[in-house]
Protein backbone atom coordinates (compact mmCIF):
# COMPACT_ATOMS: atom_id res chain seq x y z
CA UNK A 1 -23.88 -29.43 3.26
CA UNK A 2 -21.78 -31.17 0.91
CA UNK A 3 -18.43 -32.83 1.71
CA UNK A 4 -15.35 -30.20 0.59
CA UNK A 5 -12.00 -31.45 -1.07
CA UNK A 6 -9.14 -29.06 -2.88
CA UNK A 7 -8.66 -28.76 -6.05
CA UNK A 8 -6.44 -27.37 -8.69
CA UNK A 9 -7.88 -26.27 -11.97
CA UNK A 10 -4.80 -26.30 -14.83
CA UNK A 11 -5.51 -23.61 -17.32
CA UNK A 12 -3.24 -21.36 -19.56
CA UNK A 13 -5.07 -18.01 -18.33
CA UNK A 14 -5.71 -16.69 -15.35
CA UNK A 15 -9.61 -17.01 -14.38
CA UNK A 16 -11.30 -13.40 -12.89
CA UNK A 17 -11.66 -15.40 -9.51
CA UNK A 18 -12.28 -19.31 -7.92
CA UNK A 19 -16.27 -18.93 -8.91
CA UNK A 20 -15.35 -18.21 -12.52
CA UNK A 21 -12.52 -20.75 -12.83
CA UNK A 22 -14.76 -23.64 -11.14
CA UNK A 23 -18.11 -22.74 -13.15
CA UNK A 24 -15.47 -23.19 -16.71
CA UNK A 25 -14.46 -26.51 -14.91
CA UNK A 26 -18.32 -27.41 -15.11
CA UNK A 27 -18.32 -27.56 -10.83
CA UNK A 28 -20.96 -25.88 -8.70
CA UNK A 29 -19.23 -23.42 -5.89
CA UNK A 30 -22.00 -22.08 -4.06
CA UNK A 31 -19.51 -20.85 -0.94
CA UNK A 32 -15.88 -21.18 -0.32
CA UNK A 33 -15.53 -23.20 2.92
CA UNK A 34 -13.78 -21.61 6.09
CA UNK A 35 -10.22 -21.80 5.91
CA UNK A 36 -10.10 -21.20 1.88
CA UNK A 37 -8.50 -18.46 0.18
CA UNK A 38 -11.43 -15.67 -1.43
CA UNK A 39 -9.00 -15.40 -4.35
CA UNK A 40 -5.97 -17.81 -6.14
CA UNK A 41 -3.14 -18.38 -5.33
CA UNK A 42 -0.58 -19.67 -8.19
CA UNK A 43 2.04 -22.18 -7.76
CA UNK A 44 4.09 -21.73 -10.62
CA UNK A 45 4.99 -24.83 -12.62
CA UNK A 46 6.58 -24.22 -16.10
CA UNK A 47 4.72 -22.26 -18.28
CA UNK A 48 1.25 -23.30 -16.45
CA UNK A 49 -0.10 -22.23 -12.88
CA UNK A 50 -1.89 -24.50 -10.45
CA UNK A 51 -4.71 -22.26 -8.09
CA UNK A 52 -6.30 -23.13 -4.79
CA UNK A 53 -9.93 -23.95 -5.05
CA UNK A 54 -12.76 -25.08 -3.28
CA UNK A 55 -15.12 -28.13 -5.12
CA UNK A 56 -17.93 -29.27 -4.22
CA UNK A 57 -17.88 -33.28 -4.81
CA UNK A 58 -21.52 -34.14 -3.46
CA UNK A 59 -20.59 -36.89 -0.23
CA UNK A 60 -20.15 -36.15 3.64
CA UNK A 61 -16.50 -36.82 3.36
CA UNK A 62 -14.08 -35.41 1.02
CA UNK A 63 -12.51 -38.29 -2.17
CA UNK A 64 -9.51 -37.19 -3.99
CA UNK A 65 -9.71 -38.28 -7.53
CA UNK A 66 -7.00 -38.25 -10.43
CA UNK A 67 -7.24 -36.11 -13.34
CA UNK A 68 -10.37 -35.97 -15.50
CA UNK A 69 -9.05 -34.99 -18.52
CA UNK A 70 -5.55 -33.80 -20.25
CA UNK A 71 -5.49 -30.41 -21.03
CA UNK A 72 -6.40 -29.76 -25.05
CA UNK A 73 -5.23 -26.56 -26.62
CA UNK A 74 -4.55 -23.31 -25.53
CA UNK A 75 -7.42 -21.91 -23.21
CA UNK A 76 -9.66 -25.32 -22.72
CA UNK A 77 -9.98 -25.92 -19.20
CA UNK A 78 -9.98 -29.19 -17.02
CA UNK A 79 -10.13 -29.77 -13.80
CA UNK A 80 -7.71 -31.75 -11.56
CA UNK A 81 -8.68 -33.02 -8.41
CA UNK A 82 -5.71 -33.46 -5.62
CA UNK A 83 -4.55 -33.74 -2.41
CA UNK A 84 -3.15 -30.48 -2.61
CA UNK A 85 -1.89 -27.97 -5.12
CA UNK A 86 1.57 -29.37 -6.71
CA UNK A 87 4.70 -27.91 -5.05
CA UNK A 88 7.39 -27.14 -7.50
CA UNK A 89 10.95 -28.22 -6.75
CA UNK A 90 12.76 -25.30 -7.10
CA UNK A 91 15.69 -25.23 -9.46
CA UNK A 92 19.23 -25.67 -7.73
CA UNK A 93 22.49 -25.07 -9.08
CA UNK A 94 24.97 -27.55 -8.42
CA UNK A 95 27.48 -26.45 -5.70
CA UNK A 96 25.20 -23.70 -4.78
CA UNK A 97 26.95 -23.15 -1.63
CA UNK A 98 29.49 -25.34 -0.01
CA UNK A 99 27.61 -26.78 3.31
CA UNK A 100 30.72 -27.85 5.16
CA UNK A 101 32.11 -24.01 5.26
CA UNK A 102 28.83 -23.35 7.49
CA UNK A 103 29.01 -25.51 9.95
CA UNK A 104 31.90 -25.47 12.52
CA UNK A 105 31.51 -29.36 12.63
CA UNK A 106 29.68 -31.40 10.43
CA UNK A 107 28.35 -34.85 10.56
CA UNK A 108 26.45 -35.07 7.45
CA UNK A 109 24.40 -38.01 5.87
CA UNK A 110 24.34 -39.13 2.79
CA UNK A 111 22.77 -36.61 0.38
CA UNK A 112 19.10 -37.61 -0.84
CA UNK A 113 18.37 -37.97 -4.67
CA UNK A 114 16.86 -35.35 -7.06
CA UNK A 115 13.75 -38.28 -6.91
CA UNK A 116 13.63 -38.20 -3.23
CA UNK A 117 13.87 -34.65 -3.04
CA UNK A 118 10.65 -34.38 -5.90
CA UNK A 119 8.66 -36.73 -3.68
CA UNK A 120 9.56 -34.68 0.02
CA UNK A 121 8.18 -31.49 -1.81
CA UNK A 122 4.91 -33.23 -3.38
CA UNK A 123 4.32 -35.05 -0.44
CA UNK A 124 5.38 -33.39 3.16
CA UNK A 125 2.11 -31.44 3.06
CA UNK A 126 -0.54 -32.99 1.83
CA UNK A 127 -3.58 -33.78 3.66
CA UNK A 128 -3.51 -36.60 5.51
CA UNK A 129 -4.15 -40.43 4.81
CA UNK A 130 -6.38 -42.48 6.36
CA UNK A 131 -3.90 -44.89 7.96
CA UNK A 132 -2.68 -41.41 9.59
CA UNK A 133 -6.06 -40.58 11.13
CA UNK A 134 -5.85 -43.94 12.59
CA UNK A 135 -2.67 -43.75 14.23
CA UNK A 136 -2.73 -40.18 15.58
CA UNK A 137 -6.40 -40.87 17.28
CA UNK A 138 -5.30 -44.73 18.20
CA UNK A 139 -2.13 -42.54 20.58
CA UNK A 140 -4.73 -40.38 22.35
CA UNK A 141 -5.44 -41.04 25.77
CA UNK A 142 -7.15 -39.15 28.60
CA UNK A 143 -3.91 -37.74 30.30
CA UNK A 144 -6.21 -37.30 33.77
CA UNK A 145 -7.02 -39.92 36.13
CA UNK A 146 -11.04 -41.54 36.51
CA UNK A 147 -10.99 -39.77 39.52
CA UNK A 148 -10.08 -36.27 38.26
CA UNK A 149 -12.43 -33.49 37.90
CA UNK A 150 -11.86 -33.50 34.50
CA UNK A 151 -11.38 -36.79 33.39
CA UNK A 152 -14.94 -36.24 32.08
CA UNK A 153 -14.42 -32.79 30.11
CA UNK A 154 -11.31 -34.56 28.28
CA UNK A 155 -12.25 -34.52 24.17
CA UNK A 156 -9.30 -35.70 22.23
CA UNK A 157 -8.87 -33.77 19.11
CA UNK A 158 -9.67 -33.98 15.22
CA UNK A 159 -6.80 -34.42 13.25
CA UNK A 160 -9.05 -34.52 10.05
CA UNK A 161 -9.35 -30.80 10.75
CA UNK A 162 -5.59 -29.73 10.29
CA UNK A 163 -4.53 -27.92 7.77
CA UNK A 164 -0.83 -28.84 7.08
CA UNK A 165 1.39 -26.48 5.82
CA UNK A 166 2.31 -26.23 2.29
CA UNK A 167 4.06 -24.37 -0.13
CA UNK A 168 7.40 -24.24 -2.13
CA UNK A 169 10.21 -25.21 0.01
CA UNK A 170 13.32 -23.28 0.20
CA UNK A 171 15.82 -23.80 -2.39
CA UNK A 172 18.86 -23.93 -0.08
CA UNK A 173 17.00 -26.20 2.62
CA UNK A 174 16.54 -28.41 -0.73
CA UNK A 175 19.77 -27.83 -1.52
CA UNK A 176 21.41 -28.57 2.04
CA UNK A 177 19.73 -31.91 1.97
CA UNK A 178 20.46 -33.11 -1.34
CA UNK A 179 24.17 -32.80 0.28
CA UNK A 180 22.94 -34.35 3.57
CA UNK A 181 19.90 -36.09 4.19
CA UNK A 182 19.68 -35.05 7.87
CA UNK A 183 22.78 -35.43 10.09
CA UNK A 184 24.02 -33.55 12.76
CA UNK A 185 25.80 -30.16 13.04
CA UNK A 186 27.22 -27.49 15.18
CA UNK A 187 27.93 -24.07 14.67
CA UNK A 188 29.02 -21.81 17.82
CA UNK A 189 26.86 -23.16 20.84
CA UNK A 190 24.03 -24.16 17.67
CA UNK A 191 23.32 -27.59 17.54
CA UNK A 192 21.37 -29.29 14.48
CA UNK A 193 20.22 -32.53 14.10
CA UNK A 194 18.35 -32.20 11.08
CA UNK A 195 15.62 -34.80 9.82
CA UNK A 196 15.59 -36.42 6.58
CA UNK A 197 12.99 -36.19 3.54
CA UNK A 198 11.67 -39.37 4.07
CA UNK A 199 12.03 -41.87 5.75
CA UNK A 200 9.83 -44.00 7.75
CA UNK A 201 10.12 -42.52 11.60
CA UNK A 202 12.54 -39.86 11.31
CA UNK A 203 11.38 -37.72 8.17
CA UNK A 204 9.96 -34.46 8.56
CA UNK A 205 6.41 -35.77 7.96
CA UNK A 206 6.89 -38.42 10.95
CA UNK A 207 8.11 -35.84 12.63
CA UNK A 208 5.38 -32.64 12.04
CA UNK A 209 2.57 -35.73 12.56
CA UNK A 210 4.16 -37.52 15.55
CA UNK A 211 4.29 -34.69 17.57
CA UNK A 212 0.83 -33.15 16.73
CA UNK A 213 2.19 -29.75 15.47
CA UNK A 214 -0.84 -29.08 12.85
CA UNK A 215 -2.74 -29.32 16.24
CA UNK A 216 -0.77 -26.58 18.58
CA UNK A 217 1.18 -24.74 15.59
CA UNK A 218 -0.60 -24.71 12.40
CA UNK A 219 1.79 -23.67 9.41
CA UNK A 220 4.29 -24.47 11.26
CA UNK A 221 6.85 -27.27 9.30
CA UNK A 222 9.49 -29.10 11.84
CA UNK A 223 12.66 -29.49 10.33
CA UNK A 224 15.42 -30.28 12.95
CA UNK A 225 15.96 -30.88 16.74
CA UNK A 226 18.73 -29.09 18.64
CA UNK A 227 19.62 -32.13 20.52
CA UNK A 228 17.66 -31.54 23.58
CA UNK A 229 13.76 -31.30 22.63
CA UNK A 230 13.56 -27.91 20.92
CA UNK A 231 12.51 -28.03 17.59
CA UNK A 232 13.42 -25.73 14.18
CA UNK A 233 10.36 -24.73 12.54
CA UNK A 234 10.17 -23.03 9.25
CA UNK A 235 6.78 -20.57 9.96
CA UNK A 236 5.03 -21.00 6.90
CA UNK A 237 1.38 -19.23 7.97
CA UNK A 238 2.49 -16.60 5.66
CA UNK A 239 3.77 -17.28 1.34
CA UNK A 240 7.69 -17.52 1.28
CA UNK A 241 9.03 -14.06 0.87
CA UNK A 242 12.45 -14.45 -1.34
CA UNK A 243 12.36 -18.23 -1.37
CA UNK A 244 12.32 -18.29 2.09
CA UNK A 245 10.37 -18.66 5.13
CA UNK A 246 11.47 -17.32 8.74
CA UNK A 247 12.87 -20.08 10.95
CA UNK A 248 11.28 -20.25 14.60
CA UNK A 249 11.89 -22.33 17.41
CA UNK A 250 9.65 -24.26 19.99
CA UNK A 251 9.89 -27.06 22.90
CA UNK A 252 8.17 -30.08 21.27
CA UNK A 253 6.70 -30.26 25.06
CA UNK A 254 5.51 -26.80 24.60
CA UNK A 255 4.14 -26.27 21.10
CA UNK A 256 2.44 -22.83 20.47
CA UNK A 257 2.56 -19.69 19.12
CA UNK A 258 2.00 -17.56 21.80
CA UNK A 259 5.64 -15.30 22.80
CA UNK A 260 5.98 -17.67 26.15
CA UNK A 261 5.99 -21.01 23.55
CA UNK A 262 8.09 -20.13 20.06
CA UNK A 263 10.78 -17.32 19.22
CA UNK A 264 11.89 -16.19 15.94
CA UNK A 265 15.68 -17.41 15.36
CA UNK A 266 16.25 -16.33 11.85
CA UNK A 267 14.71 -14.84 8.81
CA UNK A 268 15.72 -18.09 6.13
CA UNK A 269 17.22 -21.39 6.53
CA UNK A 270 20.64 -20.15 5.85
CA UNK A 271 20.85 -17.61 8.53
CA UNK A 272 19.74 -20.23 11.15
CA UNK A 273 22.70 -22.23 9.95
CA UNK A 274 24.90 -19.48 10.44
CA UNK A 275 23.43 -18.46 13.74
CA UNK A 276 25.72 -19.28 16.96
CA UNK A 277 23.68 -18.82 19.95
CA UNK A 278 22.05 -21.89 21.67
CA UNK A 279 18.25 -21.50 20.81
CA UNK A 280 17.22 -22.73 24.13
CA UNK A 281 19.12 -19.28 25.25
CA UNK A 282 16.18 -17.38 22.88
CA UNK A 283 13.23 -19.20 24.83
């Protein structure tokens, strides 16, 4: 069977479904692999949507290409291979909401750039690079000794098999870091110590990679610590409802989404803020 990559198909009208839209892109799609949506799904960008397809591109292993060709008038088609489908930053209005009148105590950062903010949103979910791959198998190790029963049964897993979570992000966590690129924060007995868009070993990339959560909680996105190993999650298995995504909690020792491994501690972002109960009290 032919290697699978995503694609997004650009177009100006809605196709009937993913066969219809890839057979005007010129592409064969004899099946839709496991894992794919049966119909699209729109991300809307300006006046244009971007769907969630399946392409077949012929090889064993899937190559992400750039696009083929700029879209011509009204209701020619092209086809745009990416990583995944683009993730709109969603508008914000300046002093949305004033972050310090949240928090009971505030140690913020300094707030990341409308650029930065573009690239976290584009970026914090796509599939993952090679240089990745080679990290996350590199840390694996057989955790049992030689002599253990079942040193032997040990199979470390395939990270080339996640699916990472994507989506539009909310427009007040957006907003929140554009006025603090991480820091820490308290409200009640509610500790945050939120991660930044990107940085090197502390972004919420590092973070969601570094701690294998595609592996253990898939569509789950890690966005914070509490200060003592517990992890805020936005759980995004499901589209945003509102702009927003409910926020969950989990021990980064204990990642899962079993009731015994993760509990729900708000409905959006803000909420979670506002919250005052220690979230290692909800486990």
């Amino acid at each position: 069977m032919p290697g699978w990559s995503r694609g997004a198909i650009s177009f100006q009208s809605k196709p009937s479904d993913i066969s219809d839209a890839a057979t005007k892109c010129g592409e064969s799609l004899p099946c839709v692999p496991e894992g794919m949506p049966s119909s699209p799904r729109a991300a809307h960008r300006g006046s244009r949507s971007t769907y969630l397809v399946a392409c077949s591109v012929g090889s064993q292993s899937p190559r992400w290409g750039k696009k083929r060709k700029k879209l011509g008038t009204p209701n020619r088609w092209s086809m745009t291979i990416i990583r995944q489908p683009v993730q709109p930053l969603p508008r914000m209005k300046q002093n949305a909401l004033k972050w310090p009148s949240v928090f009971d105590e505030t140690y913020p950062e300094a707030g990341a750039s409308g650029a930065t903010l573009a690239g976290f949103a584009e970026s914090v979910g796509e599939p993952l690079r090679a240089a990745e791959i080679t990290t996350i198998n590199r840390r694996q190790q057989n955790p049992f000794p030689a002599s253990d029963s079942l040193h032997a049964a040990y199979r470390p897993f395939d990270p080339e098999r996640w699916i990472l979570p994507w989506g539009p992000l909310p427009s007040l966590y957006l907003d929140f870091l554009k006025w603090s690129n991480g820091g820490e924060f308290r409200t009640g007995q509610r500790w945050f110590q939120f991660f930044p868009a990107l940085d090197a070993l502390r972004s919420v990339r590092s973070m969601l990679l570094g701690y294998n959560v595609p592996q253990y909680m898939p569509g789950a996105l890690p966005i914070a610590f509490n200060g003592g190993g517990t992890f805020y999650l936005f759980d995004m298995r499901e589209s945003a409802i509102g702009d927003e995504y409910p926020v969950v909690c989990a021990h980064s020792g204990n990642l899962g989404w079993r009731a015994d491994q993760s509990v729900r501690v708000a409905d959006s972002f803000l909420n979670a803020c506002r919250g005052t109960v220690d979230i290692d009290d909800l486990r």
